[in-house]
PDB file of N, CA and C in Angstrom:
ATOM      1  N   UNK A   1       1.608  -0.712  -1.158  1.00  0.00           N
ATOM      2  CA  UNK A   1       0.455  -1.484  -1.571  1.00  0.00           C
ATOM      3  C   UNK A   1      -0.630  -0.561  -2.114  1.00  0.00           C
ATOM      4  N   UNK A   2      -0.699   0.610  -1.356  1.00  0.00           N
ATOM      5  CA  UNK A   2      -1.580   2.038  -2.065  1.00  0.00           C
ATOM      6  C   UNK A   2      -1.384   1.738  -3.463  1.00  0.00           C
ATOM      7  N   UNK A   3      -0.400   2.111  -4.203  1.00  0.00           N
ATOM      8  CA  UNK A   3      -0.114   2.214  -5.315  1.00  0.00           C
ATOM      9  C   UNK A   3      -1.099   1.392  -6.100  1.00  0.00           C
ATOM     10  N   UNK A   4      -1.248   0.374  -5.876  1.00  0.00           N
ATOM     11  CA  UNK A   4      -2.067  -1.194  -6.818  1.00  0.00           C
ATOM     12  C   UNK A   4      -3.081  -1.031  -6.851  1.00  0.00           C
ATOM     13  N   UNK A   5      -3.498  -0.043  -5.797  1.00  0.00           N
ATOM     14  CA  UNK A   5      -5.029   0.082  -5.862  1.00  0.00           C
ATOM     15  C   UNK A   5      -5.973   0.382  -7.373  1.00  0.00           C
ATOM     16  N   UNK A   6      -5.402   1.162  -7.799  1.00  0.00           N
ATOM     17  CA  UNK A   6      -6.049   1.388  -9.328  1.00  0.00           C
ATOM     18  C   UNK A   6      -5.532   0.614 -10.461  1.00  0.00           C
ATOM     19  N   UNK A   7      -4.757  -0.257 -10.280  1.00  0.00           N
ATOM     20  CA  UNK A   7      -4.841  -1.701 -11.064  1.00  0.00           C
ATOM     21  C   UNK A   7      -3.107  -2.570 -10.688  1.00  0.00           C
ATOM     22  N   UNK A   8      -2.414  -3.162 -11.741  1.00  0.00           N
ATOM     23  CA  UNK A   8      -1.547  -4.179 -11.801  1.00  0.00           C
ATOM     24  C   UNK A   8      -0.554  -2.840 -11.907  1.00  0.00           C
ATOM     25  N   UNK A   9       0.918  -3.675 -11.530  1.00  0.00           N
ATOM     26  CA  UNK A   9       2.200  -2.326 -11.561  1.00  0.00           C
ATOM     27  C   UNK A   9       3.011  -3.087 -11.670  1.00  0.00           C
ATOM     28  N   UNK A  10       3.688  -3.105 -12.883  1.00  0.00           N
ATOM     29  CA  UNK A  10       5.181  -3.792 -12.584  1.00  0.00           C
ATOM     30  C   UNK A  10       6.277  -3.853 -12.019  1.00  0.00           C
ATOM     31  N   UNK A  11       6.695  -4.796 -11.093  1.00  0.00           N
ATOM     32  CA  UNK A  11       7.615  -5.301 -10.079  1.00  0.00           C
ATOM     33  C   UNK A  11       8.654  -3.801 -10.208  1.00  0.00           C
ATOM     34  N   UNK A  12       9.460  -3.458 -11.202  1.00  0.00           N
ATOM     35  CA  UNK A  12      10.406  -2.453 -11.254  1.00  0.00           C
ATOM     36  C   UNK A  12       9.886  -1.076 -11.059  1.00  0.00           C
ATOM     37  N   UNK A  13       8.612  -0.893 -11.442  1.00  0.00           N
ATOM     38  CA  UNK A  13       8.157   0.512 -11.117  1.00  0.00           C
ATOM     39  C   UNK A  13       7.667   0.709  -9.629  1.00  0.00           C
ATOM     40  N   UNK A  14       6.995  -0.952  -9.228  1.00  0.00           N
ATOM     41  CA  UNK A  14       6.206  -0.515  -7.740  1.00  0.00           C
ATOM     42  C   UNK A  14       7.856  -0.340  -7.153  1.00  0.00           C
ATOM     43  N   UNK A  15       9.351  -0.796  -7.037  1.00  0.00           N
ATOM     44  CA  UNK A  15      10.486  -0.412  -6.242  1.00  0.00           C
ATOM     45  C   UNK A  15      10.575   0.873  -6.372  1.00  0.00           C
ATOM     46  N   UNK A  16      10.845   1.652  -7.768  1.00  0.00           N
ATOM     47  CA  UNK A  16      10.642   2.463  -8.043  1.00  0.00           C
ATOM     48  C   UNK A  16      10.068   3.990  -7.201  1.00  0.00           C
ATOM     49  N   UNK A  17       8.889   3.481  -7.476  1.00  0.00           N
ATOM     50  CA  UNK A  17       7.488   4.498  -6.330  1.00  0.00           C
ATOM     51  C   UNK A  17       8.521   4.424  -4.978  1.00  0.00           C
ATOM     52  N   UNK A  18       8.505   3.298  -4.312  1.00  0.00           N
ATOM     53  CA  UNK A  18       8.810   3.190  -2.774  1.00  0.00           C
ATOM     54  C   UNK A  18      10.209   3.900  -2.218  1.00  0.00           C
ATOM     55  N   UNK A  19      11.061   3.547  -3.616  1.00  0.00           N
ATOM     56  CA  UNK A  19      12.289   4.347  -3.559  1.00  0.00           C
ATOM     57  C   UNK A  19      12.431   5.959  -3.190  1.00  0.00           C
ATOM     58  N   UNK A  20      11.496   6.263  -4.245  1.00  0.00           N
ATOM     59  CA  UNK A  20      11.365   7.383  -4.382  1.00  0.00           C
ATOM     60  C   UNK A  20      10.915   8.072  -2.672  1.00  0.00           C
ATOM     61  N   UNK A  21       9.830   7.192  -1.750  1.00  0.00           N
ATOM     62  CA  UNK A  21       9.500   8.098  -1.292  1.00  0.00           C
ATOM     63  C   UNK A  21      10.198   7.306   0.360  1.00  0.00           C
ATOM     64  N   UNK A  22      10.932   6.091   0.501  1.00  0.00           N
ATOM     65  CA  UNK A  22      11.040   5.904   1.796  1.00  0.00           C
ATOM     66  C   UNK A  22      12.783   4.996   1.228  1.00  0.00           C
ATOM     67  N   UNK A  23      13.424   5.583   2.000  1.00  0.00           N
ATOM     68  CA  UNK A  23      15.125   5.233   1.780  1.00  0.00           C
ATOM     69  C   UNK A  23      14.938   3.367   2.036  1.00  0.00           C
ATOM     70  N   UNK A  24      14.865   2.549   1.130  1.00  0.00           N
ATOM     71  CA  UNK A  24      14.844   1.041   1.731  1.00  0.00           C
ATOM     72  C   UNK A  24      15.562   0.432   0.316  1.00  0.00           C
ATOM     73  N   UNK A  25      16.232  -0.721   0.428  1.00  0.00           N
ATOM     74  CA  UNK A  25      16.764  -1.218  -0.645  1.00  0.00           C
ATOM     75  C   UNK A  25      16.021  -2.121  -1.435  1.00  0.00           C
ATOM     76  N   UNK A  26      16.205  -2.253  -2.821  1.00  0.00           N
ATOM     77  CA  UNK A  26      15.508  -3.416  -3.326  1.00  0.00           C
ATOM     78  C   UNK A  26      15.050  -4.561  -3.223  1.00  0.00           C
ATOM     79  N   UNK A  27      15.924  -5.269  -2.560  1.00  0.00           N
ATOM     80  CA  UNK A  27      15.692  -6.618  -1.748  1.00  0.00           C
ATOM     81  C   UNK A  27      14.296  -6.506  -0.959  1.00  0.00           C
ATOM     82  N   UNK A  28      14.565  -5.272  -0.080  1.00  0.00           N
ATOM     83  CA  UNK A  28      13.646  -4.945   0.664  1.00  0.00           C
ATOM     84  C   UNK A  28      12.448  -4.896   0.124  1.00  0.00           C
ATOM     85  N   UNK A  29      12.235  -3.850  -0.434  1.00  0.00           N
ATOM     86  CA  UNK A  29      10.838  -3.896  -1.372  1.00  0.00           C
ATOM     87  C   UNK A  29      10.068  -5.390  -2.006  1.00  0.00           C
ATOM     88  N   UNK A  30      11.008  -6.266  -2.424  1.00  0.00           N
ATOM     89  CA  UNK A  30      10.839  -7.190  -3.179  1.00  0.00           C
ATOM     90  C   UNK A  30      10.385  -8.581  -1.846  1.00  0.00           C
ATOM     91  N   UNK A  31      11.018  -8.428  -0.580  1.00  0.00           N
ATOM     92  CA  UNK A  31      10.546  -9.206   0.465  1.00  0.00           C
ATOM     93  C   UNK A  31       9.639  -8.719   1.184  1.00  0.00           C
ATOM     94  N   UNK A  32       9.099  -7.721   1.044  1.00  0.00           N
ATOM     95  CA  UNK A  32       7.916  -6.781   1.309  1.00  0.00           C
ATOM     96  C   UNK A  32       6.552  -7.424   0.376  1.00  0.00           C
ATOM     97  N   UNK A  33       6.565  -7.225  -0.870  1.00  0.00           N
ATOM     98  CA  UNK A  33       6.130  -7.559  -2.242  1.00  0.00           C
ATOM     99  C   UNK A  33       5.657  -9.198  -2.209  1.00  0.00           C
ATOM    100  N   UNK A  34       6.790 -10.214  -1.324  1.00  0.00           N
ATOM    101  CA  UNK A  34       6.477 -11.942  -1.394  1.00  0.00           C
ATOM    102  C   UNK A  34       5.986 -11.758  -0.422  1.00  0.00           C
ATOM    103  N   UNK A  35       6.011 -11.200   0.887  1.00  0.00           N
ATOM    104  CA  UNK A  35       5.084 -11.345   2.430  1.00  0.00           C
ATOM    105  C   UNK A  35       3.751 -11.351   2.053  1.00  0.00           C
ATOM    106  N   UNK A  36       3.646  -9.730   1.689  1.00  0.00           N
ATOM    107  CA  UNK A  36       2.099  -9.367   0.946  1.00  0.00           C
ATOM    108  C   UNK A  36       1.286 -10.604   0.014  1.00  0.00           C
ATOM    109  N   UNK A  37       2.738 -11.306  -0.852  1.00  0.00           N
ATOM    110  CA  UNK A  37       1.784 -12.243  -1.338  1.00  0.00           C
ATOM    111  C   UNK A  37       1.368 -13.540  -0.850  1.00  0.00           C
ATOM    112  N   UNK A  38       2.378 -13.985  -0.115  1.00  0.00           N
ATOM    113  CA  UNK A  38       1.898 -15.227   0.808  1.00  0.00           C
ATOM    114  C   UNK A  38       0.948 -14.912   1.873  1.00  0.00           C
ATOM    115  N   UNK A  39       0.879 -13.331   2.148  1.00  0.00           N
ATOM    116  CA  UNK A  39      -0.678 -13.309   2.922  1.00  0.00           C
ATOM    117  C   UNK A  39      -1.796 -13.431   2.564  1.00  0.00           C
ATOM    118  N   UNK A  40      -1.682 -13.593   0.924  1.00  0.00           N
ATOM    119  CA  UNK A  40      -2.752 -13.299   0.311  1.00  0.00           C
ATOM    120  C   UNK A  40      -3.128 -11.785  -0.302  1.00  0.00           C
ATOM    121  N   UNK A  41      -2.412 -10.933   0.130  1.00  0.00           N
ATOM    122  CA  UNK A  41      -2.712  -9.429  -0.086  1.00  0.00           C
ATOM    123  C   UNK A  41      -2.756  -9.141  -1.410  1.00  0.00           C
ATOM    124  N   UNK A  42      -1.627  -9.396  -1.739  1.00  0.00           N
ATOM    125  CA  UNK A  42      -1.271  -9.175  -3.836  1.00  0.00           C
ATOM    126  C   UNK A  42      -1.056 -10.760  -4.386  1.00  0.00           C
ATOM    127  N   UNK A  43      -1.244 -10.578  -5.388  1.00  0.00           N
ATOM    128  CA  UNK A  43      -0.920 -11.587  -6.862  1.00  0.00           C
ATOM    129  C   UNK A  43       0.176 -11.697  -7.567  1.00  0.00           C
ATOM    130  N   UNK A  44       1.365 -12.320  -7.484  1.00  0.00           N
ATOM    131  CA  UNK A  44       2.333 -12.012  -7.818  1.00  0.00           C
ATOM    132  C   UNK A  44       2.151 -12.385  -9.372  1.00  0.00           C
ATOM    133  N   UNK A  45       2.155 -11.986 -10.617  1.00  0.00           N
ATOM    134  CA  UNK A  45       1.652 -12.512 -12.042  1.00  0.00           C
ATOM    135  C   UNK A  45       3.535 -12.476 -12.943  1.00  0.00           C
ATOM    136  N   UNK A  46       3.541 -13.448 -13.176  1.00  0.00           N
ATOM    137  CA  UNK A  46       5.011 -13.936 -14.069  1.00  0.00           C
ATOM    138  C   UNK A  46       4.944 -14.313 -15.145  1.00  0.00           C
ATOM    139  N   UNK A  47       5.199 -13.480 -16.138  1.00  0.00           N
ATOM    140  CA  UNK A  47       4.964 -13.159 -17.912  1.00  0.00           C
ATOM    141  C   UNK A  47       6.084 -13.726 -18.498  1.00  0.00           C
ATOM    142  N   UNK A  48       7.084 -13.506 -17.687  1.00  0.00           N
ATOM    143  CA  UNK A  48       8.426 -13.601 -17.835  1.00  0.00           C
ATOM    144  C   UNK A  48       9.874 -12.998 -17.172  1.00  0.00           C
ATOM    145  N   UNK A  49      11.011 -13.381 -17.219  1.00  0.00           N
ATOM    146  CA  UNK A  49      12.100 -13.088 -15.781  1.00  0.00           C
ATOM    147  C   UNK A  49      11.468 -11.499 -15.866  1.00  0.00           C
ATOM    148  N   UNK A  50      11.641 -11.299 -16.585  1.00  0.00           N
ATOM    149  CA  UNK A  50      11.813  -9.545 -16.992  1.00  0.00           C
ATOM    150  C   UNK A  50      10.249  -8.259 -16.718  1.00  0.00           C
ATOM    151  N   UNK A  51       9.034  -9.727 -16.595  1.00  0.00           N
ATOM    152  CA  UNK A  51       8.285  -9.206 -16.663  1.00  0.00           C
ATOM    153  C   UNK A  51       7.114  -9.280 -15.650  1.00  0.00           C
ATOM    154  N   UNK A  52       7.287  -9.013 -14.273  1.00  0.00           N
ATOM    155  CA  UNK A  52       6.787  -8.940 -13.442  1.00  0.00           C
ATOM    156  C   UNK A  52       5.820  -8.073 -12.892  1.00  0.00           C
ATOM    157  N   UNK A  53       4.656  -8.578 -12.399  1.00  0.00           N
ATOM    158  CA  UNK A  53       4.188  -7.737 -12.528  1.00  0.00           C
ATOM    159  C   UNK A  53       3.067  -8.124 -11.268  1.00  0.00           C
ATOM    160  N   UNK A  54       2.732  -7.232 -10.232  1.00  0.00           N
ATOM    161  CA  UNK A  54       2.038  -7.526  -8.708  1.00  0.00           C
ATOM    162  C   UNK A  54       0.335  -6.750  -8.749  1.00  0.00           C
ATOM    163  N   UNK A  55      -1.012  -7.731  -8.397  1.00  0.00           N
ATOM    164  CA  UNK A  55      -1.959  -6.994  -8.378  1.00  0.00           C
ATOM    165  C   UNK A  55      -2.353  -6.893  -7.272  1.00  0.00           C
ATOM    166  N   UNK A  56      -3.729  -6.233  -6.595  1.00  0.00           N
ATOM    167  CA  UNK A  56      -4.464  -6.568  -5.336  1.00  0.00           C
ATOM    168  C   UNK A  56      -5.566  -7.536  -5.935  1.00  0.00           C
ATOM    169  N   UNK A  57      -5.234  -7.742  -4.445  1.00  0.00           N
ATOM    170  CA  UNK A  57      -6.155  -9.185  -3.975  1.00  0.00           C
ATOM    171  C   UNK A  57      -7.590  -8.565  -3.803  1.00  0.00           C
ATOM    172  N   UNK A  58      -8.579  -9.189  -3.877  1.00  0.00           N
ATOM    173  CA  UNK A  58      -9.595  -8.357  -2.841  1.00  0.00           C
ATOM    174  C   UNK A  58      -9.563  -8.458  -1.648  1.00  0.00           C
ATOM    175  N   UNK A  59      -8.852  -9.571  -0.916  1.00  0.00           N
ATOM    176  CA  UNK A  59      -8.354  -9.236   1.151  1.00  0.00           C
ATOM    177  C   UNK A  59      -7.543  -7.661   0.392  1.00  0.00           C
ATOM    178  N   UNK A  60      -6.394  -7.624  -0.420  1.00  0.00           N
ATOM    179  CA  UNK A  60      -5.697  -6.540  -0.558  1.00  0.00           C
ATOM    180  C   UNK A  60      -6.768  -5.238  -0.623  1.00  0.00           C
ATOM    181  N   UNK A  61      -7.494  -4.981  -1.307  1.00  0.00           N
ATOM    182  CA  UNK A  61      -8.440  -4.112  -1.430  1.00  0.00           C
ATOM    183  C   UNK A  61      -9.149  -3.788  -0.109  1.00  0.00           C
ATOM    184  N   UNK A  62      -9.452  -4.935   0.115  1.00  0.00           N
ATOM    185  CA  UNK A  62     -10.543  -4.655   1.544  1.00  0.00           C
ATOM    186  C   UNK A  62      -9.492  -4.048   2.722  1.00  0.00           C
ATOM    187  N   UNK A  63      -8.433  -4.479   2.851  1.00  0.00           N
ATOM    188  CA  UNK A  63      -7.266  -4.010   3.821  1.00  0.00           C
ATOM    189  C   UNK A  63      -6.746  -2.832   3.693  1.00  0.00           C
ATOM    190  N   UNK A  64      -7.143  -2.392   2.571  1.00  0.00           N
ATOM    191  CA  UNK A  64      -6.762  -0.713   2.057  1.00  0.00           C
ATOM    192  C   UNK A  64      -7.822   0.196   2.695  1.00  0.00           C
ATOM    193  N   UNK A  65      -8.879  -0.160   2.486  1.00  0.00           N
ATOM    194  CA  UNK A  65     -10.148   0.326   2.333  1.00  0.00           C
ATOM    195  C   UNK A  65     -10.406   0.514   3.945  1.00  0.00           C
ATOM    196  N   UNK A  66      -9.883  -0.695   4.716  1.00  0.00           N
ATOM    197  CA  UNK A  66     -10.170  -0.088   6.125  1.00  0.00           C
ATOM    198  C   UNK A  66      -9.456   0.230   6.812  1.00  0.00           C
ATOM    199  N   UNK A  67      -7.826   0.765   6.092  1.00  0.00           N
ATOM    200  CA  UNK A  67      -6.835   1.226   6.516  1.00  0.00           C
ATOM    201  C   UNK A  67      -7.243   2.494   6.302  1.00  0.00           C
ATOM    202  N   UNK A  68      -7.697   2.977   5.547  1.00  0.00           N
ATOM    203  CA  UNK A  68      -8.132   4.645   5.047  1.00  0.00           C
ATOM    204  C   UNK A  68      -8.890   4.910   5.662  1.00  0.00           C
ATOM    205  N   UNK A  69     -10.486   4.496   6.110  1.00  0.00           N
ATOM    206  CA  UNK A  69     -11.391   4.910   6.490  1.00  0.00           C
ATOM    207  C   UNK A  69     -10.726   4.664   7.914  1.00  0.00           C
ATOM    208  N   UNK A  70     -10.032   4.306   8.879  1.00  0.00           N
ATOM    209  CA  UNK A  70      -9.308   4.359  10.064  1.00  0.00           C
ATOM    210  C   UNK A  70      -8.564   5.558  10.377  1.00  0.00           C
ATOM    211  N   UNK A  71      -8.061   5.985   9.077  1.00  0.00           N
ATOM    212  CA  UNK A  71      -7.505   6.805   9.133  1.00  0.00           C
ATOM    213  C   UNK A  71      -7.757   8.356   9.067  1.00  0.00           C
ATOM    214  N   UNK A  72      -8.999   8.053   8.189  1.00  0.00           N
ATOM    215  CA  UNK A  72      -9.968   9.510   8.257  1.00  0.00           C
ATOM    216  C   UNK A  72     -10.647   9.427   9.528  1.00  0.00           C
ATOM    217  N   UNK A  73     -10.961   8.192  10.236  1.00  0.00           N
ATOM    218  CA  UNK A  73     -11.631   8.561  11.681  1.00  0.00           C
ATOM    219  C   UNK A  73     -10.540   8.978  12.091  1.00  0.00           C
ATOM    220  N   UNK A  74      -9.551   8.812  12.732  1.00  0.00           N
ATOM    221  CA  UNK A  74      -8.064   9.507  13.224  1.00  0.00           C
ATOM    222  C   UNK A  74      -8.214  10.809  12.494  1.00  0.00           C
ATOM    223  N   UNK A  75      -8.227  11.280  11.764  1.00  0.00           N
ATOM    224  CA  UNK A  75      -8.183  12.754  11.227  1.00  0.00           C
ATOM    225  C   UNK A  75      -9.395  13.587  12.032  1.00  0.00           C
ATOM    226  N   UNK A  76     -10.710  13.339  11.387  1.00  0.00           N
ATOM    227  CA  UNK A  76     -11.546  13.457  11.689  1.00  0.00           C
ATOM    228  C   UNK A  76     -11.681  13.927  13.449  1.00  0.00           C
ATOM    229  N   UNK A  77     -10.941  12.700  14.278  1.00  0.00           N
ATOM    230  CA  UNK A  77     -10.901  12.801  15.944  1.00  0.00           C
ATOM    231  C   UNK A  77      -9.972  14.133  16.052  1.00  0.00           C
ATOM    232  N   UNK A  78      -8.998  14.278  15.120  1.00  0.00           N
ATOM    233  CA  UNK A  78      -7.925  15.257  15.762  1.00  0.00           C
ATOM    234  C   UNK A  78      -8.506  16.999  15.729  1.00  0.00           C
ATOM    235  N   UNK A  79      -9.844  16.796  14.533  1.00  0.00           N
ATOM    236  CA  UNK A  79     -10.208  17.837  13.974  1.00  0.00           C
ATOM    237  C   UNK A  79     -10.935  18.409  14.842  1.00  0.00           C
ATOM    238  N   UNK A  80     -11.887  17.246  15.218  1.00  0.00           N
ATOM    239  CA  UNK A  80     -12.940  17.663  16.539  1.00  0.00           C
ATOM    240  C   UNK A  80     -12.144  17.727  18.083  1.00  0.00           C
ATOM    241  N   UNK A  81     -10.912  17.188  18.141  1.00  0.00           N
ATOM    242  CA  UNK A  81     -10.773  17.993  19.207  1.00  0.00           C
ATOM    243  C   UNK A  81     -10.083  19.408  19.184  1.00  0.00           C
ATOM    244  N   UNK A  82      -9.066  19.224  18.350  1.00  0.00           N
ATOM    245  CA  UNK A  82      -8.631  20.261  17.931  1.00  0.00           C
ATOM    246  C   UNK A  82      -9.824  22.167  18.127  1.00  0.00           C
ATOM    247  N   UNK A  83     -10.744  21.882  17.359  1.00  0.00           N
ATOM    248  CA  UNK A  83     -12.112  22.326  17.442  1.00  0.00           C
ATOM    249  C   UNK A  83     -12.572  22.881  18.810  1.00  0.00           C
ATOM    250  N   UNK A  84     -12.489  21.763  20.008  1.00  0.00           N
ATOM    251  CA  UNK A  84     -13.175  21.921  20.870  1.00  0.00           C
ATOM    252  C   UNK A  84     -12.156  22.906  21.798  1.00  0.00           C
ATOM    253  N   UNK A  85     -10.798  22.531  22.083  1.00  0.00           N
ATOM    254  CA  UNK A  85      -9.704  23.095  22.305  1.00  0.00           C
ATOM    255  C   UNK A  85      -9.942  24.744  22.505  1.00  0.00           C
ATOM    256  N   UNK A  86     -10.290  24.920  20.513  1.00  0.00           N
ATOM    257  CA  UNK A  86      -9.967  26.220  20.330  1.00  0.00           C
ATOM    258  C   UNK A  86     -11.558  27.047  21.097  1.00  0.00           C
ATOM    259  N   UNK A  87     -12.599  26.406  21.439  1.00  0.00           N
ATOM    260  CA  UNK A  87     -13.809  26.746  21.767  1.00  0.00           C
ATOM    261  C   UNK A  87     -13.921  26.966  23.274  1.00  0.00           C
ATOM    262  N   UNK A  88     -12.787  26.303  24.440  1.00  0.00           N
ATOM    263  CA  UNK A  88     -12.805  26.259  25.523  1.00  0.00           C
ATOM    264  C   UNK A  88     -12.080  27.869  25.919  1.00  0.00           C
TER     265      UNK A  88
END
């Protein structure tokens, strides 16, 4: 869903990306892709069979946005203890 963040991606490239970086089959990706959209997360947009193409939502956006900043507090926590660790 990262991926969409900087705009629309077509259905074959967002499998593509995911392929590339986590072993899952197409199907998969693609029932991944309808969840997201019946949550509301992405936009599924249909040009034609061939031409598919998935955006973010703004829930999608906003769900990114406080997935990251969650995640830099988690960084952030490991840094400062990490930190304190090396100070004891």
């Amino acid at each position: 869903m990262t991926s969409l963040y900087y705009g629309p991606q077509r259905a074959s490239k967002l499998v593509e990306m995911v392929q590339e970086n986590l072993e899952v089959s197409e199907p998969t990706v693609y029932g991944v892709l309808q969840d997201l959209a019946e949550r509301g997360f992405v936009e599924k947009v249909v040009r034609s069979r061939r031409n598919v193409t998935y955006k973010l939502t703004d829930s999608g956006r906003d769900l990114i946005q406080r997935e990251h900043f969650d995640a830099i507090g988690d960084i952030m926590s490991l840094i400062k203890s990490a930190k304190r660790k090396r100070e004891l």
